[in-house]
Protein backbone atom coordinates (compact mmCIF):
# COMPACT_ATOMS: atom_id res chain seq x y z
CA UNK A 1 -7.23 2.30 5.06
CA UNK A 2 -6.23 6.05 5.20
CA UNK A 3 -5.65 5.73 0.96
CA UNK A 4 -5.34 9.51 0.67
CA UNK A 5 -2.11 9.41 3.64
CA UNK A 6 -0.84 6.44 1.08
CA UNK A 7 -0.99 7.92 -1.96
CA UNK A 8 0.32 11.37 -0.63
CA UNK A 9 3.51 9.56 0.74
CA UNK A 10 4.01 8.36 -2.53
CA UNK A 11 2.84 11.34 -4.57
CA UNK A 12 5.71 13.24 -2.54
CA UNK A 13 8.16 10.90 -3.42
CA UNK A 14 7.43 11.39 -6.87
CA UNK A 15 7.60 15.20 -6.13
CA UNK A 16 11.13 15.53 -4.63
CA UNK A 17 13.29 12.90 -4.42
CA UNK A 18 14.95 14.38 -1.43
CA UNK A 19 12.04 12.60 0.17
CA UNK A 20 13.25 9.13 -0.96
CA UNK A 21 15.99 9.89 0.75
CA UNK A 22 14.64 10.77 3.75
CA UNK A 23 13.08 7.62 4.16
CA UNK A 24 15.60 5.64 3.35
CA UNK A 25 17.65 7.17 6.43
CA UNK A 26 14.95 6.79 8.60
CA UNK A 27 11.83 5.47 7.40
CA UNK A 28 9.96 5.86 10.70
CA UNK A 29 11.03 9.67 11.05
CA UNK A 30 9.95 9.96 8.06
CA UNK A 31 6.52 8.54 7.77
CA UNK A 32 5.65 9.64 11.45
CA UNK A 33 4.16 13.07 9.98
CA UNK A 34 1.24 10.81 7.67
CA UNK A 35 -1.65 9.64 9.36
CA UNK A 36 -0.90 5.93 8.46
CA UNK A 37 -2.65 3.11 10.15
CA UNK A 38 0.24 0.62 11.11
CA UNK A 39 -0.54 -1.96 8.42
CA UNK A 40 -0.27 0.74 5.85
CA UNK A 41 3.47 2.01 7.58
CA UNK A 42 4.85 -1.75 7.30
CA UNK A 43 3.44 -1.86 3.66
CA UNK A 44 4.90 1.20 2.90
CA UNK A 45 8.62 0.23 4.59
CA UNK A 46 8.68 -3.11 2.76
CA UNK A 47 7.95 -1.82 -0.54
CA UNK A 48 4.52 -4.22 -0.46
CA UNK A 49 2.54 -2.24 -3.50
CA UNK A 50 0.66 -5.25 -4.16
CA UNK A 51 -1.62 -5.22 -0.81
CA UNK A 52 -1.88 -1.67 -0.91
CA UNK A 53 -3.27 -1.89 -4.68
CA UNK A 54 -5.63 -4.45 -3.06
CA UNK A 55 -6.96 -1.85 -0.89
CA UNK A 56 -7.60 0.79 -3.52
CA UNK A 57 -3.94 2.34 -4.03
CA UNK A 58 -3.53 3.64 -7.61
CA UNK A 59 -1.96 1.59 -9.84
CA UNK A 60 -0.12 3.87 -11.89
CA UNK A 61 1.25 5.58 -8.36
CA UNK A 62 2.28 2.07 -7.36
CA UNK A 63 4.06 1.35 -10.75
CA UNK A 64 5.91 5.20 -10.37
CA UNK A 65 7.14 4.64 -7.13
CA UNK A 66 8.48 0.80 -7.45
CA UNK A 67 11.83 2.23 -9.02
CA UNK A 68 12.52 5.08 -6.88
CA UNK A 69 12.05 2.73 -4.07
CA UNK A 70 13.90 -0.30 -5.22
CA UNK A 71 16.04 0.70 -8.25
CA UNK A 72 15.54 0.62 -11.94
CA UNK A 73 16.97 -3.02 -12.34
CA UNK A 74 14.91 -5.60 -13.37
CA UNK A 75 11.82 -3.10 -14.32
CA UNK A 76 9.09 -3.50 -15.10
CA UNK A 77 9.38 -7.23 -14.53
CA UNK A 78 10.51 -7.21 -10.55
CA UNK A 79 7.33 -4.70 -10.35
CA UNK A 80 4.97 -7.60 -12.69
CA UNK A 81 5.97 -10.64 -10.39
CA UNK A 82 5.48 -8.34 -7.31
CA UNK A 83 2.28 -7.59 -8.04
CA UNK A 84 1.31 -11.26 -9.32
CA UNK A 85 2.35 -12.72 -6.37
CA UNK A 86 5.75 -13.38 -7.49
CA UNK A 87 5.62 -14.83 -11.01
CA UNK A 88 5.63 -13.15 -14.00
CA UNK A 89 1.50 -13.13 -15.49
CA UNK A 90 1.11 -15.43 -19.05
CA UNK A 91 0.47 -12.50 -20.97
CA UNK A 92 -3.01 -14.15 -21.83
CA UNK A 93 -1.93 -15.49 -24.87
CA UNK A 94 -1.01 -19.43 -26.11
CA UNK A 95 2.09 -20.60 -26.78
CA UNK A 96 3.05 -21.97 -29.95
């Protein structure tokens, strides 16, 4: 996995929003200027933070960029039940 390419398409996203944009128009276009391994582009264009956490991603770059890719409804729980494997996690704690 080419993490830095990853975390700098991200990191720019953060940056200027005019990216977000950009890649929402044309995602390809966009992402053809990173050195992305293909598995990394298709995680990237579906919005799949949790395998690219699995492969080293930062977390707290992962949990920036889940709203400015997919809204701010539903956060942070959309972004928990991603990342779980779509279900919220128990919190740990028991249930009275």
């Amino acid at each position: 996995m080419s993490l830095h390419a990853v975390e700098r398409v991200f990191w720019e996203f953060g940056h200027d929003p005019a990216n977000i944009e950009r890649f929402h128009e044309n995602p390809d276009a966009h992402l053809a200027s990173y050195n992305l391994e293909a598995e990394e582009r298709r995680a990237i264009m579906e919005v799949d933070l949790k395998s690219l956490s699995e492969q080293g991603m930062n977390s707290l770059l992962a949990i920036m960029v889940w709203p400015l890719l997919k809204g701010p409804e539903g956060m942070p729980f959309t972004y928990l039940e991603h990342m779980n494997g779509g279900k919220l996690p128990d919190g740990g704690g028991k249930q009275a």
